[in-house]
C-alpha atoms as a PDB file:
ATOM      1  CA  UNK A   1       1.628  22.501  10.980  1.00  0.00           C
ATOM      2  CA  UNK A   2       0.418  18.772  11.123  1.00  0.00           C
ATOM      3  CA  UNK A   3       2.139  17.581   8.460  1.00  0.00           C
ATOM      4  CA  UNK A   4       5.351  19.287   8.814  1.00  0.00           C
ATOM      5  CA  UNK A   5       5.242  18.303  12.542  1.00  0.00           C
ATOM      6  CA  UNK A   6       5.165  14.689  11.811  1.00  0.00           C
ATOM      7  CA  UNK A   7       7.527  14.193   9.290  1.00  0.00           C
ATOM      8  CA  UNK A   8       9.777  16.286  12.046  1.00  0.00           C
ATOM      9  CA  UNK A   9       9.402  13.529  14.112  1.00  0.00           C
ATOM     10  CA  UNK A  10       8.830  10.566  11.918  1.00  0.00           C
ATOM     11  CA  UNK A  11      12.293  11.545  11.063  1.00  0.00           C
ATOM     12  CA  UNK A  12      13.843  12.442  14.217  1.00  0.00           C
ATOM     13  CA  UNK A  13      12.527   8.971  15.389  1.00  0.00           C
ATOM     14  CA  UNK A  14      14.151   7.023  12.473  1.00  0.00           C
ATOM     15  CA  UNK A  15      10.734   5.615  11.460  1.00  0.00           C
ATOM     16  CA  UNK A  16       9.994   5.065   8.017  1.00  0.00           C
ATOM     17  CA  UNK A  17       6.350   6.192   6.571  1.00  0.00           C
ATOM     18  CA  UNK A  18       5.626   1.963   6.795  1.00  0.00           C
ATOM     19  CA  UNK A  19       6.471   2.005  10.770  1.00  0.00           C
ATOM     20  CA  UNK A  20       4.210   4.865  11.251  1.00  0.00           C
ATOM     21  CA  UNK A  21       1.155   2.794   9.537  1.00  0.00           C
ATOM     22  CA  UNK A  22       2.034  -0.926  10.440  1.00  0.00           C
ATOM     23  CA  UNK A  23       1.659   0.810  14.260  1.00  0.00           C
ATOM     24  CA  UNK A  24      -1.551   2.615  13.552  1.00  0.00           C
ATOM     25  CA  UNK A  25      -2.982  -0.202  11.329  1.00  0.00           C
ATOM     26  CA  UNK A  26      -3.222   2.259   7.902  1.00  0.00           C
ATOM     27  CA  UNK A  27      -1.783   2.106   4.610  1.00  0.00           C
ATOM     28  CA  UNK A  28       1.801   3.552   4.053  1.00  0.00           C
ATOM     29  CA  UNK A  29      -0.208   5.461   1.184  1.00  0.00           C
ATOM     30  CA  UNK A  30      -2.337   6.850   4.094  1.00  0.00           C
ATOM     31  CA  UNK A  31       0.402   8.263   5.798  1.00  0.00           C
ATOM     32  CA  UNK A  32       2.131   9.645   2.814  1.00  0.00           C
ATOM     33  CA  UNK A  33      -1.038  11.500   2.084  1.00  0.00           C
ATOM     34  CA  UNK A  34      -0.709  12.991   5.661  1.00  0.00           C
ATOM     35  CA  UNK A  35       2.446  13.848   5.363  1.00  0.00           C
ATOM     36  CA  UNK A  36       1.812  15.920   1.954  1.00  0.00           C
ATOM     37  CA  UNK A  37      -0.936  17.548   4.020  1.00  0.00           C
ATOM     38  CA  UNK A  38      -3.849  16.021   1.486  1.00  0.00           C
ATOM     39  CA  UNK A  39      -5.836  14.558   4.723  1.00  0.00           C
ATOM     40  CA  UNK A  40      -5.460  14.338   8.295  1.00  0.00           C
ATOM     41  CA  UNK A  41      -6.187  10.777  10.582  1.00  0.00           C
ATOM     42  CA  UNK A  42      -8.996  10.485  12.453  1.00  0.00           C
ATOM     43  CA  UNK A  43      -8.707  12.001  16.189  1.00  0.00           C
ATOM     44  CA  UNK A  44      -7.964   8.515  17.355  1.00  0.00           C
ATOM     45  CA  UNK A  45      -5.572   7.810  15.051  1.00  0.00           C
ATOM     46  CA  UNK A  46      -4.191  11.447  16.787  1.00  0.00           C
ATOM     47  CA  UNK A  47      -3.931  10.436  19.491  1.00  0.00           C
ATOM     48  CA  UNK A  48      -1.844   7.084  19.050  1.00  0.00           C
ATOM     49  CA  UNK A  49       0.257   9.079  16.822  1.00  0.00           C
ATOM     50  CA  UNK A  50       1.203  11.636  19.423  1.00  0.00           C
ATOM     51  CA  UNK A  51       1.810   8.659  21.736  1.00  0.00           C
ATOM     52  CA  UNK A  52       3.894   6.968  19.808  1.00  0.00           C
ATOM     53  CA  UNK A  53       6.188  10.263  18.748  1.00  0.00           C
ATOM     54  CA  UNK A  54       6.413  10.825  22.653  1.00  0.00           C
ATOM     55  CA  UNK A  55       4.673  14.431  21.911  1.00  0.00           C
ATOM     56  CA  UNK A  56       1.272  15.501  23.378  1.00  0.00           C
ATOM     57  CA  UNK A  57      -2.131  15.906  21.010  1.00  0.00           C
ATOM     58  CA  UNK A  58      -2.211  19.709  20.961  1.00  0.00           C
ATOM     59  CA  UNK A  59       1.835  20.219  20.415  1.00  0.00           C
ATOM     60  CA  UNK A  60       1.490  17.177  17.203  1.00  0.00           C
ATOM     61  CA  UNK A  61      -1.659  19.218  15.892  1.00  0.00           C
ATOM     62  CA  UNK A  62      -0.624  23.197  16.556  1.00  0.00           C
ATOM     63  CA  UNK A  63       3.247  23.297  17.443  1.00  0.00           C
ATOM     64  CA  UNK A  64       4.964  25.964  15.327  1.00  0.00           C
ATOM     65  CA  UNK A  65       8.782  26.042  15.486  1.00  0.00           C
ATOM     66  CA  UNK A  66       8.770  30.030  14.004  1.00  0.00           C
ATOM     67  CA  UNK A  67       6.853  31.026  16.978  1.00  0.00           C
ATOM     68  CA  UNK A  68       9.358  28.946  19.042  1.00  0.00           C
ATOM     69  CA  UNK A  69      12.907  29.967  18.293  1.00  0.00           C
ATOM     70  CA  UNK A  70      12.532  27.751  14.825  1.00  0.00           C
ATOM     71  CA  UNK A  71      13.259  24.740  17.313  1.00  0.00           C
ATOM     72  CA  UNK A  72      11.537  21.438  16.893  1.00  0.00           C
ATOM     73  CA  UNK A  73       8.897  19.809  19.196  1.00  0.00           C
ATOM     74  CA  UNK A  74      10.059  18.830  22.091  1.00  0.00           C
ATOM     75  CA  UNK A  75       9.244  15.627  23.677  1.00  0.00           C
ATOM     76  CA  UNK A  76       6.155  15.289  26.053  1.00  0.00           C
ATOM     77  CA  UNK A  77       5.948  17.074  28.868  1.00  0.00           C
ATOM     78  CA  UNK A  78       8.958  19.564  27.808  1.00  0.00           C
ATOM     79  CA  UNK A  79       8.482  23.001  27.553  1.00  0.00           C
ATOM     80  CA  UNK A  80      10.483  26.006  25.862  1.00  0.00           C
ATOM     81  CA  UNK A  81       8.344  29.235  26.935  1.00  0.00           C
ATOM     82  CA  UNK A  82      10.730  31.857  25.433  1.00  0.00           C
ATOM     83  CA  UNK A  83      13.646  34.164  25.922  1.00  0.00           C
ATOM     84  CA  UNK A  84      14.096  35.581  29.190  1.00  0.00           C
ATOM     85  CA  UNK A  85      16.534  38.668  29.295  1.00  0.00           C
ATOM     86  CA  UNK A  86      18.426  39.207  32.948  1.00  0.00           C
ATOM     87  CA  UNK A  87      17.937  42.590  34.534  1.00  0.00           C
ATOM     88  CA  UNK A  88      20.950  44.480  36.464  1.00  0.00           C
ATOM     89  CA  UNK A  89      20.231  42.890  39.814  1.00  0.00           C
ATOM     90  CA  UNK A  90      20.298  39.628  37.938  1.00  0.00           C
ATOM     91  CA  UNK A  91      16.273  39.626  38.199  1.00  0.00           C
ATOM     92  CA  UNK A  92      14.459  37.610  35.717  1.00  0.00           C
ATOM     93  CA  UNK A  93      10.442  37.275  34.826  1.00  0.00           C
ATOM     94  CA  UNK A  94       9.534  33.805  34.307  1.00  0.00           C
ATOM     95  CA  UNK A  95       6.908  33.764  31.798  1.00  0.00           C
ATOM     96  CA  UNK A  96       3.065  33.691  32.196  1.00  0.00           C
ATOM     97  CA  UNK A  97       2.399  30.260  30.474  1.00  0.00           C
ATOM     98  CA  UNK A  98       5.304  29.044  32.642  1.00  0.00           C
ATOM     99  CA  UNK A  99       4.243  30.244  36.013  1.00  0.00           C
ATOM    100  CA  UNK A 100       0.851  29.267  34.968  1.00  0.00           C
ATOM    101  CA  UNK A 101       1.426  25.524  34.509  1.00  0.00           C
ATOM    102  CA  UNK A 102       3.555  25.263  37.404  1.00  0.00           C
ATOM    103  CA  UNK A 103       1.701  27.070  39.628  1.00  0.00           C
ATOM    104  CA  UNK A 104       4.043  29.895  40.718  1.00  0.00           C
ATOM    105  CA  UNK A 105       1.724  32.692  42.134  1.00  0.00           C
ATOM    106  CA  UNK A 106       3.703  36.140  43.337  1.00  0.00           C
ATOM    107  CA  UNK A 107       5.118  35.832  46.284  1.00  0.00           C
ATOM    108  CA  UNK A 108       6.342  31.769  46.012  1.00  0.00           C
ATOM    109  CA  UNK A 109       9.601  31.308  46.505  1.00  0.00           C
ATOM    110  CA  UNK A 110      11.762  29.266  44.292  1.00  0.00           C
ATOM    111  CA  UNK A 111      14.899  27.165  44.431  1.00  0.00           C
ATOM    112  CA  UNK A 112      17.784  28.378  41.622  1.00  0.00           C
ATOM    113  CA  UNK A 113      20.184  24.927  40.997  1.00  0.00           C
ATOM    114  CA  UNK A 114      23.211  24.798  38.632  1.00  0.00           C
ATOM    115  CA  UNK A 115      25.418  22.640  37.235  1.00  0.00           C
ATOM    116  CA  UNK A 116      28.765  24.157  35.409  1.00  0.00           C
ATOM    117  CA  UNK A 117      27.959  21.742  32.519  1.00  0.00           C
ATOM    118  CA  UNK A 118      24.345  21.342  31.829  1.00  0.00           C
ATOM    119  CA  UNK A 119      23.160  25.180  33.333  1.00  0.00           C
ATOM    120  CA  UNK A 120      20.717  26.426  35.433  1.00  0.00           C
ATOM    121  CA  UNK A 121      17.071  25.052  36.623  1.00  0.00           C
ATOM    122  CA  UNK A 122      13.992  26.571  38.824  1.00  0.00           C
ATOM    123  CA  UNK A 123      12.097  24.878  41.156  1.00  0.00           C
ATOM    124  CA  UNK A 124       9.087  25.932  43.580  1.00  0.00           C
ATOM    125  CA  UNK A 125      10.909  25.536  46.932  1.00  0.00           C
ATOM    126  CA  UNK A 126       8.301  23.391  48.198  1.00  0.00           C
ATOM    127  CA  UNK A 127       8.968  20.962  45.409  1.00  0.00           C
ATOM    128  CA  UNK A 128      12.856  21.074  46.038  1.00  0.00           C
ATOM    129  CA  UNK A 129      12.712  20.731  50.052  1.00  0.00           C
ATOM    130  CA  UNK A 130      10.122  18.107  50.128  1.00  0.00           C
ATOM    131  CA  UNK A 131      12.405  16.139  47.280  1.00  0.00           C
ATOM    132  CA  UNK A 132      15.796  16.605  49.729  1.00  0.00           C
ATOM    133  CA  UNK A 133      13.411  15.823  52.257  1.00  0.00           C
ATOM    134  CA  UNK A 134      13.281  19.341  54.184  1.00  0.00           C
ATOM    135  CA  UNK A 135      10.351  19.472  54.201  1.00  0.00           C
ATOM    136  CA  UNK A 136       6.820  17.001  56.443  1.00  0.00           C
ATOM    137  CA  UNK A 137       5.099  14.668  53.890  1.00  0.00           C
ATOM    138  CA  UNK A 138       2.421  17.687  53.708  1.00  0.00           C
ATOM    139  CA  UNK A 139       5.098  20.089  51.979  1.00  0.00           C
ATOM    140  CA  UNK A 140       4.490  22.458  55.084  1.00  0.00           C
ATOM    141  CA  UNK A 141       6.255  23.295  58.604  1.00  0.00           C
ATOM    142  CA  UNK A 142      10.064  22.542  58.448  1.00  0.00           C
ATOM    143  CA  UNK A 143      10.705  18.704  60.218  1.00  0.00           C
ATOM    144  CA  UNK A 144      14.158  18.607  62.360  1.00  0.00           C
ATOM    145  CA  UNK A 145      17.062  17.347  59.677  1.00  0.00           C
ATOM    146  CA  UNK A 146      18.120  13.643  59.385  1.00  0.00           C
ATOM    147  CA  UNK A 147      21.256  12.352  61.552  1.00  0.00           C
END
């Protein structure tokens, strides 16, 4: 997973194997021999590594595109959490991991948006009203609109 994760996105970032060490202060050897999955860097070295391919620690370390619709990484703080399939009232179940990290409990309600040429997006509606400015500075009570 490592190693074929980071030549992903050595790759996808134009980098060469030499701009991947001259930024973590290794070899270009040192990163070949990552790459071929003969060692792994140092957690520190991790770390920088993840920050410079704009991907977080755990998705650099354990992200595996067969599990994922064969896609590639996406970039930090991105998420693909799976195929959703639209029941006959137009009903949808947005994944566990999903609600989970957003915090969408039953009963929330939340904002549908879409745009003819990029799709659809969900929102909590607390997030979306206090953003178009609906909502008081504490998310809660509705404040009389602007004029």
């Amino acid at each position: 997973m490592f190693k074929d994760n980071l030549i992903q996105l050595r790759k996808m970032r134009h980098l060469t194997q030499e701009d991947i060490a001259e930024a973590l202060g290794v070899t270009r050897q040192a990163v070949a021999k990552w790459e071929a999955g003969d060692t792994i860097p140092d957690l520190d070295k991790c770390r920088v590594l993840a920050e410079l391919l704009e991907v977080s620690l755990d998705d650099l370390a354990n992200y595996e595109p067969d599990k994922n619709l064969g896609l590639g990484l996406p970039p930090k703080g991105k998420h693909l959490f799976g195929l959703v399939t639209v029941g006959d009232k137009g009903q949808i179940v947005i994944p566990a991991k999903a609600r989970k990290l957003f915090d969408i409990s039953p009963g929330d309600q939340v904002v549908v948006l879409g745009d003819e040429a990029q799709g659809l997006a969900v929102l909590k509606a607390d997030y979306f009203l206090a953003l178009a400015g609906v909502l008081g500075d504490a998310g809660t009570g509705m404040r009389e609109p602007q004029k």
